[in-house]
Structures are given as structure tokens and as C-alpha cells.
C-alpha atoms as a PDB file:
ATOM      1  CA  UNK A   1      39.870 139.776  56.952  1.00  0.00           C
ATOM      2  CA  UNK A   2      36.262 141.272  58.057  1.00  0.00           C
ATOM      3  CA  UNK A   3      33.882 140.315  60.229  1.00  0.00           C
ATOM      4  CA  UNK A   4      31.901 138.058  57.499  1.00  0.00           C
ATOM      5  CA  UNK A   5      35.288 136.264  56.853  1.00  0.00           C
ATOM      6  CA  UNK A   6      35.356 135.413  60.168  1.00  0.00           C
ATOM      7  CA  UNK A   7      31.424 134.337  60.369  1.00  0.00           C
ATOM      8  CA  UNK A   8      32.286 132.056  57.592  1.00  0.00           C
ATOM      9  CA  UNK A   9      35.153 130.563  59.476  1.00  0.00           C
ATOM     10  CA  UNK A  10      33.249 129.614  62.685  1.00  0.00           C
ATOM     11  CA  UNK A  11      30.996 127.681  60.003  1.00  0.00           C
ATOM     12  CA  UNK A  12      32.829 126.261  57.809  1.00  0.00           C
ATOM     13  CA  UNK A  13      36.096 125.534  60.720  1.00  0.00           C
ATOM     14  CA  UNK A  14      37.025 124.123  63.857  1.00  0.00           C
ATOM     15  CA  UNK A  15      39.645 126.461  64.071  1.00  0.00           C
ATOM     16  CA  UNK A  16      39.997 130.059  63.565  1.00  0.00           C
ATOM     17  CA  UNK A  17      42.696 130.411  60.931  1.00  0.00           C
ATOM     18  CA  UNK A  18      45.670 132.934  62.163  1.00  0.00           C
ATOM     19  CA  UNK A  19      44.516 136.057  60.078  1.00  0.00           C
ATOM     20  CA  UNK A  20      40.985 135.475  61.795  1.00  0.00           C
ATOM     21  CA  UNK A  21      42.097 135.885  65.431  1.00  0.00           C
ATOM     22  CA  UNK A  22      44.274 138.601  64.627  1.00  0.00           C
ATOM     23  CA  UNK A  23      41.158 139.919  63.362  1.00  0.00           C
ATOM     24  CA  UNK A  24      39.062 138.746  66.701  1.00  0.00           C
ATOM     25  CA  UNK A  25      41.613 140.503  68.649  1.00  0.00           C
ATOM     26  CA  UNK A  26      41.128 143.806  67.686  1.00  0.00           C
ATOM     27  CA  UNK A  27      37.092 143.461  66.762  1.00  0.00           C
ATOM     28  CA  UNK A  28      34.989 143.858  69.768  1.00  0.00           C
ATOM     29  CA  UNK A  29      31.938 142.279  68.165  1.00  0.00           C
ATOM     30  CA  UNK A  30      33.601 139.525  66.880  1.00  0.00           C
ATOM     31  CA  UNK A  31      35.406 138.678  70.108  1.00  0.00           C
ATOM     32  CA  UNK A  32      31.859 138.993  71.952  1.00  0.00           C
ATOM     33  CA  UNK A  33      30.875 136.353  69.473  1.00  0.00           C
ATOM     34  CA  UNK A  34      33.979 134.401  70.108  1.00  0.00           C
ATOM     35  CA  UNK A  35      33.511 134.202  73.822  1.00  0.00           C
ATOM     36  CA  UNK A  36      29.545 133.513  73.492  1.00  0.00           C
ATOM     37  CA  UNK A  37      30.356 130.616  71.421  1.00  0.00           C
ATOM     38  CA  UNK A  38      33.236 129.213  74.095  1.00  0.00           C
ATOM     39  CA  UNK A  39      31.484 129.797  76.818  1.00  0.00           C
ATOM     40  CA  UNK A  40      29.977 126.431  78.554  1.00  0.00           C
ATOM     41  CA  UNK A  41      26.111 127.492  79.925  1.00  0.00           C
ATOM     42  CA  UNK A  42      26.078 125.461  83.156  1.00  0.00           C
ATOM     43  CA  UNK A  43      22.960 123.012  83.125  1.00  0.00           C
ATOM     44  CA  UNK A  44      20.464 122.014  86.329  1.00  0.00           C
ATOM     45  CA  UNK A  45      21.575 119.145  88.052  1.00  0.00           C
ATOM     46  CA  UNK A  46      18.450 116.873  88.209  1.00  0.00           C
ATOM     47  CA  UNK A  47      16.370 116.711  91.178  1.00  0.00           C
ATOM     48  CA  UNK A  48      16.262 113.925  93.517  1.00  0.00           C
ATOM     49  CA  UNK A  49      13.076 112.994  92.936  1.00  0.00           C
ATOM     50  CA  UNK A  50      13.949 112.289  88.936  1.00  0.00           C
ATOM     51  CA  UNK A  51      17.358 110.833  90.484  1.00  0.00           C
ATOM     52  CA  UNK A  52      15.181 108.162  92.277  1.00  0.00           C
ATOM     53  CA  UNK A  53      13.107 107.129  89.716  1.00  0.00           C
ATOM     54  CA  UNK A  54      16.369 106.308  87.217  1.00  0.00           C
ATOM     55  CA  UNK A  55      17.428 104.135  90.164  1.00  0.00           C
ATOM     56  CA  UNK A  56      14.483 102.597  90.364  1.00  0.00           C
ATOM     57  CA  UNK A  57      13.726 102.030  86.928  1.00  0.00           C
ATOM     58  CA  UNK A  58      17.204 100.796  86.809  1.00  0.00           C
ATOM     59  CA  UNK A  59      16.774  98.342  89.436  1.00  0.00           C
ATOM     60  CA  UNK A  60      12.999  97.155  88.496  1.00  0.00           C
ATOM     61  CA  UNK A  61      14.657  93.913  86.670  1.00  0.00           C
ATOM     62  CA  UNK A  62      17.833  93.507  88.286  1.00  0.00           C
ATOM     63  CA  UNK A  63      18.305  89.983  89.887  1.00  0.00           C
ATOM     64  CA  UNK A  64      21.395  87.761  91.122  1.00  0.00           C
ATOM     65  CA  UNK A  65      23.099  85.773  88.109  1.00  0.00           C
ATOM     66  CA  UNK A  66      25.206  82.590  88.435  1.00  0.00           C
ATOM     67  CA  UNK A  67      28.496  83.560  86.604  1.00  0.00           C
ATOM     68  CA  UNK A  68      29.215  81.510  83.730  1.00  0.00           C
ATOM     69  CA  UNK A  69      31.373  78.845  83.827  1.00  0.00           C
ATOM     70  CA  UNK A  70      34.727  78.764  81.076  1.00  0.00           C
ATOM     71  CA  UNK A  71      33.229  77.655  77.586  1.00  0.00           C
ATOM     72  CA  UNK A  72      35.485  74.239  77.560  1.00  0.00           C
ATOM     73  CA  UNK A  73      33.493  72.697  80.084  1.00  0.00           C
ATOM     74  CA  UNK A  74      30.267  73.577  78.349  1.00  0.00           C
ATOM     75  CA  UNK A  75      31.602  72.045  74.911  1.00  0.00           C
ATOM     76  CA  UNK A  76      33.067  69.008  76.889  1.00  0.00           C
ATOM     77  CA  UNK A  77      29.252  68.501  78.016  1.00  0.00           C
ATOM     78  CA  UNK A  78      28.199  68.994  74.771  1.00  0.00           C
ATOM     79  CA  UNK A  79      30.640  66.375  73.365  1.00  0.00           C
ATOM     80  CA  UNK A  80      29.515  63.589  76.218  1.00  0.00           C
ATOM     81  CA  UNK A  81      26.001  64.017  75.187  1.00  0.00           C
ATOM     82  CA  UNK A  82      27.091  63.334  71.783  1.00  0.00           C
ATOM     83  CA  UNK A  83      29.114  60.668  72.283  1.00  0.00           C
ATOM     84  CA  UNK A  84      27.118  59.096  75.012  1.00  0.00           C
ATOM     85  CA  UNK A  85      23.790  58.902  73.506  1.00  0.00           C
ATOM     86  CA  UNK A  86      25.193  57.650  70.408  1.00  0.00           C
ATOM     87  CA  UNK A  87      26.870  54.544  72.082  1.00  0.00           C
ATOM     88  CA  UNK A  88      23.519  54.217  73.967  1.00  0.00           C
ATOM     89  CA  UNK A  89      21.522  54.206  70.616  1.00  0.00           C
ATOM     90  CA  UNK A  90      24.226  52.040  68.526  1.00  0.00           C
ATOM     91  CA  UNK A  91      24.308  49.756  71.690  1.00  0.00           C
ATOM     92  CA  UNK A  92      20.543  48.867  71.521  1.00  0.00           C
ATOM     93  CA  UNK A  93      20.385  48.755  67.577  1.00  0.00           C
ATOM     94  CA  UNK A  94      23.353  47.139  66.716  1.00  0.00           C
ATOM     95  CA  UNK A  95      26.600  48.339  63.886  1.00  0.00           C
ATOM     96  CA  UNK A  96      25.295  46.732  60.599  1.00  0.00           C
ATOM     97  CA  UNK A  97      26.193  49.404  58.545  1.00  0.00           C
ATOM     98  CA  UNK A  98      29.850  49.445  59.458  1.00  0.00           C
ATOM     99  CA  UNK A  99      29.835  45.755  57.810  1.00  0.00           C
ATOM    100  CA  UNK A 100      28.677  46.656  54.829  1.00  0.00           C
ATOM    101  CA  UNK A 101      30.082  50.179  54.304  1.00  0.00           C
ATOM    102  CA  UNK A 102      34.071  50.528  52.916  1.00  0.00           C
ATOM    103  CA  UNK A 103      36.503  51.795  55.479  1.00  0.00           C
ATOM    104  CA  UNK A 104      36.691  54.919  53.259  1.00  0.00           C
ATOM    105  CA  UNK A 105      33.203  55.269  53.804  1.00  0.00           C
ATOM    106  CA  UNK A 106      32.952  54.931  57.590  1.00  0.00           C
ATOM    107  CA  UNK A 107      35.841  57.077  58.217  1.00  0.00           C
ATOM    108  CA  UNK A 108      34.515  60.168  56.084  1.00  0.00           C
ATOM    109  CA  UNK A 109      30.903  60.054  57.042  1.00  0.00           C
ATOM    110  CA  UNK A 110      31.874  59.964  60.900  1.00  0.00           C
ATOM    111  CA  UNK A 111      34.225  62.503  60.598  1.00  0.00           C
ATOM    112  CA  UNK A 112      31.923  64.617  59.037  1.00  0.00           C
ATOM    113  CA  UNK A 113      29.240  63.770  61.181  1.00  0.00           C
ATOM    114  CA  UNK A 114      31.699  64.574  64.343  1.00  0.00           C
ATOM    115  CA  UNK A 115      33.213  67.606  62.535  1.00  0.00           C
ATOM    116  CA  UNK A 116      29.200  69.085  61.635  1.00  0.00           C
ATOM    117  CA  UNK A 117      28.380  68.493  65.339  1.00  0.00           C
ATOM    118  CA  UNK A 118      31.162  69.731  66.774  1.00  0.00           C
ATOM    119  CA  UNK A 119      31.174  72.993  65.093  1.00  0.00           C
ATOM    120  CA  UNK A 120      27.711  72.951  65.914  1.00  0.00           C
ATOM    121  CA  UNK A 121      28.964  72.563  69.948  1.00  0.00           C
ATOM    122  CA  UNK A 122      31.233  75.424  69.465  1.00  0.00           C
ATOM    123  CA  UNK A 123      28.445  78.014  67.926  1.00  0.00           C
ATOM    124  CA  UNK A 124      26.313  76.597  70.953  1.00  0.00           C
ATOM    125  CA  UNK A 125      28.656  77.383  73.667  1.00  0.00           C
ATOM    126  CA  UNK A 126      29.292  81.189  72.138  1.00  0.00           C
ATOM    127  CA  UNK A 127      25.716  82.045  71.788  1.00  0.00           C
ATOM    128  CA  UNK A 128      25.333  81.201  75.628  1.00  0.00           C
ATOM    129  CA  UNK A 129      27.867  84.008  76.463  1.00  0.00           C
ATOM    130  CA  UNK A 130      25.983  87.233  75.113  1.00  0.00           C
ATOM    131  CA  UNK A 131      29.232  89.315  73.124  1.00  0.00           C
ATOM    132  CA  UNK A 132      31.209  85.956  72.402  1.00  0.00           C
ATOM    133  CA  UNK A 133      32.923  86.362  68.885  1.00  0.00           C
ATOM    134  CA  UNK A 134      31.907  83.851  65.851  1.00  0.00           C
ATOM    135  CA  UNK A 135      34.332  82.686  63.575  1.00  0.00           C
ATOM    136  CA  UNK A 136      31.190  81.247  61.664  1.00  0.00           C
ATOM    137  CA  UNK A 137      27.937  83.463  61.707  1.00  0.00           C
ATOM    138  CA  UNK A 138      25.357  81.162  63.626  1.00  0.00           C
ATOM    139  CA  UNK A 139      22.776  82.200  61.388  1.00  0.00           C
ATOM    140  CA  UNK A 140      24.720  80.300  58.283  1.00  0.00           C
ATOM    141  CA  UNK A 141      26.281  77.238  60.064  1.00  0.00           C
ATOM    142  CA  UNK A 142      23.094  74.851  60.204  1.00  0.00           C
ATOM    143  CA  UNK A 143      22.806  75.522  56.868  1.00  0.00           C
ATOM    144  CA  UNK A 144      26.390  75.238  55.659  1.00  0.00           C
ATOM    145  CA  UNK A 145      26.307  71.773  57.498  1.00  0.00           C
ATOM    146  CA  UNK A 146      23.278  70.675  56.096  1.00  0.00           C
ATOM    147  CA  UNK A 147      24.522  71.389  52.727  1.00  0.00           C
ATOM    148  CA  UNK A 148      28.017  70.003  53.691  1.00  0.00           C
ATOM    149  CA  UNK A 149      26.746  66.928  54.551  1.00  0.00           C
ATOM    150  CA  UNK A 150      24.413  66.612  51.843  1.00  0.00           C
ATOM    151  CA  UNK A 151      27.752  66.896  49.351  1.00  0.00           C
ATOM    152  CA  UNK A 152      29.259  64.156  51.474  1.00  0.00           C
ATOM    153  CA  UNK A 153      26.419  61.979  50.885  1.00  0.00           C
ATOM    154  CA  UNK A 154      25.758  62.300  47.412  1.00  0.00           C
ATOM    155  CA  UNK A 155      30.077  61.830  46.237  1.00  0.00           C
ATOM    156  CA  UNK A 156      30.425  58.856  49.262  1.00  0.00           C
ATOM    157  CA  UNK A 157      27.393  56.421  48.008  1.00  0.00           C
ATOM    158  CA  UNK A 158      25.598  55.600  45.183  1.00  0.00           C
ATOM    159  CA  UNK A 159      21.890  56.737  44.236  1.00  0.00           C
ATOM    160  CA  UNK A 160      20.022  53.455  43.480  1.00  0.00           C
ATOM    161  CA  UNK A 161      16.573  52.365  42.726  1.00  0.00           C
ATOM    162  CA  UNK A 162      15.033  51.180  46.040  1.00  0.00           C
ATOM    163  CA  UNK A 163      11.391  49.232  45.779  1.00  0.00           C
ATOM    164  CA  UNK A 164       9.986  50.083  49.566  1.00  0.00           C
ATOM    165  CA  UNK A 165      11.703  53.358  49.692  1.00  0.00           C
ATOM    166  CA  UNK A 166       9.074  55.115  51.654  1.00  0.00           C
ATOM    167  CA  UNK A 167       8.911  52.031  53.968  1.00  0.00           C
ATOM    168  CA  UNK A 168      12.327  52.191  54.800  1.00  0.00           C
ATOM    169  CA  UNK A 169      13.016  55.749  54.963  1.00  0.00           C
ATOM    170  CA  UNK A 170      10.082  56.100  57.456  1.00  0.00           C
ATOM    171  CA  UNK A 171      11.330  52.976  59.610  1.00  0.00           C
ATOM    172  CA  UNK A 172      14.991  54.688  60.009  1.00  0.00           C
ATOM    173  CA  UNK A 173      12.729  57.939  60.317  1.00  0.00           C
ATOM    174  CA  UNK A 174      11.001  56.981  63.324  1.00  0.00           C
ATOM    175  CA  UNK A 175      13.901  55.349  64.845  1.00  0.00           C
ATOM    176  CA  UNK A 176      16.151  58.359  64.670  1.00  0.00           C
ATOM    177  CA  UNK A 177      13.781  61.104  65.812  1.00  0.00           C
ATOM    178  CA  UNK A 178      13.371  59.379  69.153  1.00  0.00           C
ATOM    179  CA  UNK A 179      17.030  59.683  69.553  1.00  0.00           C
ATOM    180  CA  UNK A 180      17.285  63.464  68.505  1.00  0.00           C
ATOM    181  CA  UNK A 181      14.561  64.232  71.035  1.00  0.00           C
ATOM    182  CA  UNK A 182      16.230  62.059  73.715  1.00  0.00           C
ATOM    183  CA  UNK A 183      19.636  64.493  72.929  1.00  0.00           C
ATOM    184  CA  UNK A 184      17.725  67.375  73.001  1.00  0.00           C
ATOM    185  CA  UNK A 185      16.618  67.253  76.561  1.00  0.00           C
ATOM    186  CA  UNK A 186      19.834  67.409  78.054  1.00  0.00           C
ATOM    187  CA  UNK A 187      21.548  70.092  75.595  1.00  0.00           C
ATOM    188  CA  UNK A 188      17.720  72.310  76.743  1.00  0.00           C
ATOM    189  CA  UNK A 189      19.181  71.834  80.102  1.00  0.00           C
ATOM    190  CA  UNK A 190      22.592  73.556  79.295  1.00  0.00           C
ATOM    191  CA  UNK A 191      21.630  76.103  77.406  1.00  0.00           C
ATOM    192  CA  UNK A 192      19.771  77.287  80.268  1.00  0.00           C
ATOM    193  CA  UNK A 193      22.441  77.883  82.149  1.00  0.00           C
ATOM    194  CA  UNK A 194      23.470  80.309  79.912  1.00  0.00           C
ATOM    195  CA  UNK A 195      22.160  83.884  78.588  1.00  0.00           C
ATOM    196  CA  UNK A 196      20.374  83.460  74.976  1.00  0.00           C
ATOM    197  CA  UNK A 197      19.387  86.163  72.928  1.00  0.00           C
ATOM    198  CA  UNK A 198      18.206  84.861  70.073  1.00  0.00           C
ATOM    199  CA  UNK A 199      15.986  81.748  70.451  1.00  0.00           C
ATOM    200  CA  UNK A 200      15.577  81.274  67.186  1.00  0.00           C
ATOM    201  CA  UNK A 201      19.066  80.938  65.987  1.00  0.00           C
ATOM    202  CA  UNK A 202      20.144  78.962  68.703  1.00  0.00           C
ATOM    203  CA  UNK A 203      16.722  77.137  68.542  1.00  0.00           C
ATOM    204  CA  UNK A 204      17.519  75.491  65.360  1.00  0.00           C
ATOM    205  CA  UNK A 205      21.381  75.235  65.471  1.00  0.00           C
ATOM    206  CA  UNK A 206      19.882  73.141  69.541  1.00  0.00           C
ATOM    207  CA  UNK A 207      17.556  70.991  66.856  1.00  0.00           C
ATOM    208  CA  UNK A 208      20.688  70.079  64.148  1.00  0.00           C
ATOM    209  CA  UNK A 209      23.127  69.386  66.874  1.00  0.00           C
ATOM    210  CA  UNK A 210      20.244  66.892  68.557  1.00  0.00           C
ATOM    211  CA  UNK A 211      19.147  65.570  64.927  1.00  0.00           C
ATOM    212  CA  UNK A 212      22.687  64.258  64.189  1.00  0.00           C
ATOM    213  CA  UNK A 213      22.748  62.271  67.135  1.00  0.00           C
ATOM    214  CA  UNK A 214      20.416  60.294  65.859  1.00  0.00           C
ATOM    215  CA  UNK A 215      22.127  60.401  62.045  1.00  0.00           C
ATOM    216  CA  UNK A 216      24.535  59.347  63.222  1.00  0.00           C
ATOM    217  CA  UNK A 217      23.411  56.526  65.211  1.00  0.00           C
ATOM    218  CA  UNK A 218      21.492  55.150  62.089  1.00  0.00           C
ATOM    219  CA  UNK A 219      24.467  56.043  59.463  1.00  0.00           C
ATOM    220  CA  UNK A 220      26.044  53.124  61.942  1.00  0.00           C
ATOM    221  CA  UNK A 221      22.905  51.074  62.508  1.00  0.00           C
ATOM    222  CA  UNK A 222      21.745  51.260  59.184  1.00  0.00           C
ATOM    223  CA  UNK A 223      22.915  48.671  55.720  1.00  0.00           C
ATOM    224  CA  UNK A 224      20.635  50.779  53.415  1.00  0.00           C
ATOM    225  CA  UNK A 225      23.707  51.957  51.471  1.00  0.00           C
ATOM    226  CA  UNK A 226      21.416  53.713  48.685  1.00  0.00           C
ATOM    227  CA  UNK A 227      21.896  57.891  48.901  1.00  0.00           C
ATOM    228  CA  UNK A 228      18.465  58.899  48.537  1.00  0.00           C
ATOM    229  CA  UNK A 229      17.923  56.470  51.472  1.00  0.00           C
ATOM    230  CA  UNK A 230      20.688  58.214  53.524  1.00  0.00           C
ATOM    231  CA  UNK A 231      19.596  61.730  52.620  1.00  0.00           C
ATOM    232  CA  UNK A 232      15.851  61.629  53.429  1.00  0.00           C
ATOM    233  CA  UNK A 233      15.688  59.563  55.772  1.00  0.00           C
ATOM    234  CA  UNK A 234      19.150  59.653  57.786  1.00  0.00           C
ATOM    235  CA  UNK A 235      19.736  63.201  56.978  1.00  0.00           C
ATOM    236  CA  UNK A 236      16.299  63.870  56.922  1.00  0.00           C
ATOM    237  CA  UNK A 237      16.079  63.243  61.103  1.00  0.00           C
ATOM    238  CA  UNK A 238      18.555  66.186  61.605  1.00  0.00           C
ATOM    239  CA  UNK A 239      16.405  68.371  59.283  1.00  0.00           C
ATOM    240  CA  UNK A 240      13.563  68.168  60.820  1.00  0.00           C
ATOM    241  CA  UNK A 241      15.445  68.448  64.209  1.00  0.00           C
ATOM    242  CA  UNK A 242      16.685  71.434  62.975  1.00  0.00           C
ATOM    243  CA  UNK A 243      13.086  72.706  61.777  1.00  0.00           C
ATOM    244  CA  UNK A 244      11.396  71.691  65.129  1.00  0.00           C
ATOM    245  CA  UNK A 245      14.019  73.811  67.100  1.00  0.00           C
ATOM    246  CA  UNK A 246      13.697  76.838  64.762  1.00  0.00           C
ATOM    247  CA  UNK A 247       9.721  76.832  65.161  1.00  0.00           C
ATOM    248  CA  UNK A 248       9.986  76.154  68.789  1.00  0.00           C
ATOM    249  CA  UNK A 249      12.587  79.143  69.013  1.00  0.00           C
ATOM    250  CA  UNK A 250      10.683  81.502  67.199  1.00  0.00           C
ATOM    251  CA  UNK A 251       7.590  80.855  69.301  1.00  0.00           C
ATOM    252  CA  UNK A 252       9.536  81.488  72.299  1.00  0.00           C
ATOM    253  CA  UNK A 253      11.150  84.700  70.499  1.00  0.00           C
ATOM    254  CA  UNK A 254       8.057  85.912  69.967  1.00  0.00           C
ATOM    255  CA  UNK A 255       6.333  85.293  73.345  1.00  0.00           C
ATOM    256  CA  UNK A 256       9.515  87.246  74.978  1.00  0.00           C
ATOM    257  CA  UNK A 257       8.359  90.374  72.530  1.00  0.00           C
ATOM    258  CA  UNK A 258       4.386  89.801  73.903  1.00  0.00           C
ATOM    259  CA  UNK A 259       5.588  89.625  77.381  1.00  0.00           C
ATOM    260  CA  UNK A 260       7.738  92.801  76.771  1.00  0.00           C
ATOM    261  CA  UNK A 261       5.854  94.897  74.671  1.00  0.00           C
ATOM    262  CA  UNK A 262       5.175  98.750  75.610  1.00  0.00           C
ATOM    263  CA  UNK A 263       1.492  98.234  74.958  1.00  0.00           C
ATOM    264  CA  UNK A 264       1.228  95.721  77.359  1.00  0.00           C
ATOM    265  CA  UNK A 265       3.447  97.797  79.484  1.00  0.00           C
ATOM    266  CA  UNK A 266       1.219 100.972  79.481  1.00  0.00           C
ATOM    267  CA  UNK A 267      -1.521  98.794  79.776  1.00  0.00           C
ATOM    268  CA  UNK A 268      -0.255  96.875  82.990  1.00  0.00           C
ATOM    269  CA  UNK A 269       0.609 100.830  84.212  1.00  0.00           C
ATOM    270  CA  UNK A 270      -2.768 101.747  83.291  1.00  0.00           C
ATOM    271  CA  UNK A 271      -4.438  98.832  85.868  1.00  0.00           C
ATOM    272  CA  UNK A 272      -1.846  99.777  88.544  1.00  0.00           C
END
């Protein structure tokens, strides 16, 4: 064992092998590089000045925060809006489709309706709580629903020719949207009381969960038993629910990024 041995050691090792130290031992130049290498060079402390300016750097957007409260009153809130606005909108339209639909029928398109919004509820109430785990990613749900449903549809009714199909669809059109926009408001008004940090996610998962409200209201209200009725126009209000929440996340997304770009920044710095 030689000195270059014991170069290539310190590279190629943590740890000197046994032969090496012996080696280190009885070498003064390799012991002078030994201790060089071990020894900790002690760095300046920063001044108080720079100290200061961390703080107050630190500190610039610091403000108090309501703490959150327990996620099973948030989905219980989310489930009364739900529920509540649904009775409200079946209340003032009237159950014709129950009537006319078989009770195999009614039971599986309400339970996937309350199943879709639901899970829906659930992603909701995780995304308000910034490092909240996902069994499902948020960014696939609304679309695993919407093709969930869509499945539902298509093996629960039957696909018939339909005269005034446009008419129709855009009569149950306009009276669903109304609905999904009146369920909207209120689930805008929780999710504020939480800590978002992606608008557009939660944006259109907010849009879905307000659009099936108001599915679901016509899947009751409605006779129109044909599927392409039920998809477009049914279906359809919780898609463009959905889409409407997406766009109106994304703008906000990207006005947070204007607001906090570093150009802007330096340029604000600039005027001060």
C-alpha cells in the first residue's frame, strides 16, 4: 500500500480500508491529507443586517388563517347541497320520469348519480386541505365519472329515433343548467374556506359536482327515456358544468401566476 493506493481510496471510498490507515499512520503526507480532508473549516455566521432581511422577507406574506375544520363536516355540507337543491328542483318540476322508468332503472341511475357525486364530494374536501392523500388522482376522477356514467346510460336505456331531438335536448338543457349554477354558488362558498392550489383541477371537478345536481334533477323530472336524449342533454348539463369550472379555474390559475410573477415583481421593486 503507497501513497497513490491510498489517493485512490479517498476517491473511490467512504472508508479507508485497514491496510490504508496502517499506511496513513506511518506516512506523514498522507496523514496531512487525512486530517485536511476531516477537518470542518468553520463558516461566518451571517450578519444581522442579512438576518433581518430573511425575517422580513419571511414575514412579507404572512397573515392569520382560520384553522380548518375536520373534513366530515365539509362533505356533510357538500351532501346537503346535493340533496337539498335536488328536492328543491324535483319539487318545482315534478317526478315523471320515475313513472315511466323500471325500478331497475331508477335504482341504478341514482345510485350512480349519488355514488359520481359523492366521490366527487370526497376529492373536493381533500383538495381544500393542501397535503391531503387521494385514493383517486383528482385530475382523472371527472373524467372517470363522466365516462362511468356515460356506460351506465348507454347499457340502462335504449337509443331510439327521436323527431324534435334538438328541441328537447335543449328544453331539459336549459332547465338543468340553471340548477347546476344555483349548486355552484354555495359549493364556491366552501371551497373558500379552504386552501386551493390548483384552481383548475378543483375548478372543473366544483363544475361536475354542480352539473349533476341538475342531472340528476332532470334524470327524475324527465320521461324522455331515449339514451341519446339522456346523454346530451341530461349528461350533457354536467359536461358543460364541468367545462365552465375548468375554464373559469384556469383563468383564475393563470391570473394568480400574473399577479405573482418575478417580472412584475422587479418591476413593482423598480417603482418603489
Amino acid at each position: 500500500m503507497n501513497c497513490n493506493d491510498v489517493d485512490r481510496a479517498l476517491r473511490e471510498q467512504s472508508r479507508l480500508p485497514l491496510q490504508a490507515q496502517d499506511h496513513v499512520r506511518n506516512c506523514d503526507r498522507c496523514k496531512e491529507l487525512v486530517s485536511a480532508l476531516n477537518r470542518s473549516v468553520p463558516g461566518d455566521p451571517p450578519s444581522t443586517a442579512t438576518l433581518r432581511q430573511i425575517a422580513e422577507g419571511i414575514a412579507t406574506n404572512l397573515c392569520p388563517v382560520r384553522p380548518v375544520v375536520p373534513a366530515r363536516y365539509f362533505f356533510g355540507a357538500f351532501a346537503g347541497i346535493f340533496v337539498s337543491i335536488v328536492a328543491l328542483g324535483v319539487y318545482r318540476m315534478g317526478a315523471f320520469a320515475i313513472a315511466v322508468m323500471t325500478s331497475l332503472q331508477t335504482i341504478a341511475i341514482l345510485s350512480a348519480l349519488a355514488v359520481s357525486t359523492g366521490l366527487l364530494a370526497y376529492s373536493l374536501v381533500h383538495q381544500m386541505v393542501p397535503g391531503s392523500r387521494h385514493r383517486i388522482p383528482p385530475r382523472l376522477l371527472p373524467v372517470g365519472i363522466t365516462i362511468s356514467l356515460t356506460i351506465a346510460i348507454a347499457v340502462l336505456f335504449q337509443f331510439q329515433h327521436e323527431r324534435n331531438f334538438w328541441g328537447n335536448a335543449w328544453a331539459c338543457i336549459r332547465a338543468g343548467t340553471p340548477i347546476g349554477v344555483l349548486a355552484a354558488v354555495p359549493v364556491w362558498l366552501m371551497l373558500r374556506r379552504g386552501a386551493i392550489l390548483s384552481p383548475t383541477i378543483s375548478g372543473a371537478a366544483t363544475g361536475l359536482f354542480a352539473g349533476l345536481v341538475g342531472t340528476s334533477v332532470l334524470e327524475i323530472h324527465c320521461p324522455n327515456l331515449d339514451a341519446w336524449h339522456i346523454l346530451v342533454s341530461h349528461l350533457g348539463v354536467a359536461m358543460l358544468c364541468a367545462v365552465a369550472g375548468f375554464v373559469l379555474g384556469l383563468a383564475a390559475e393563470a391570473k394568480g401566476y400574473a399577479a405573482n410573477s418575478p417580472i412584475k415583481l422587479e418591476s413593482q421593486g423598480d417603482i418603489k
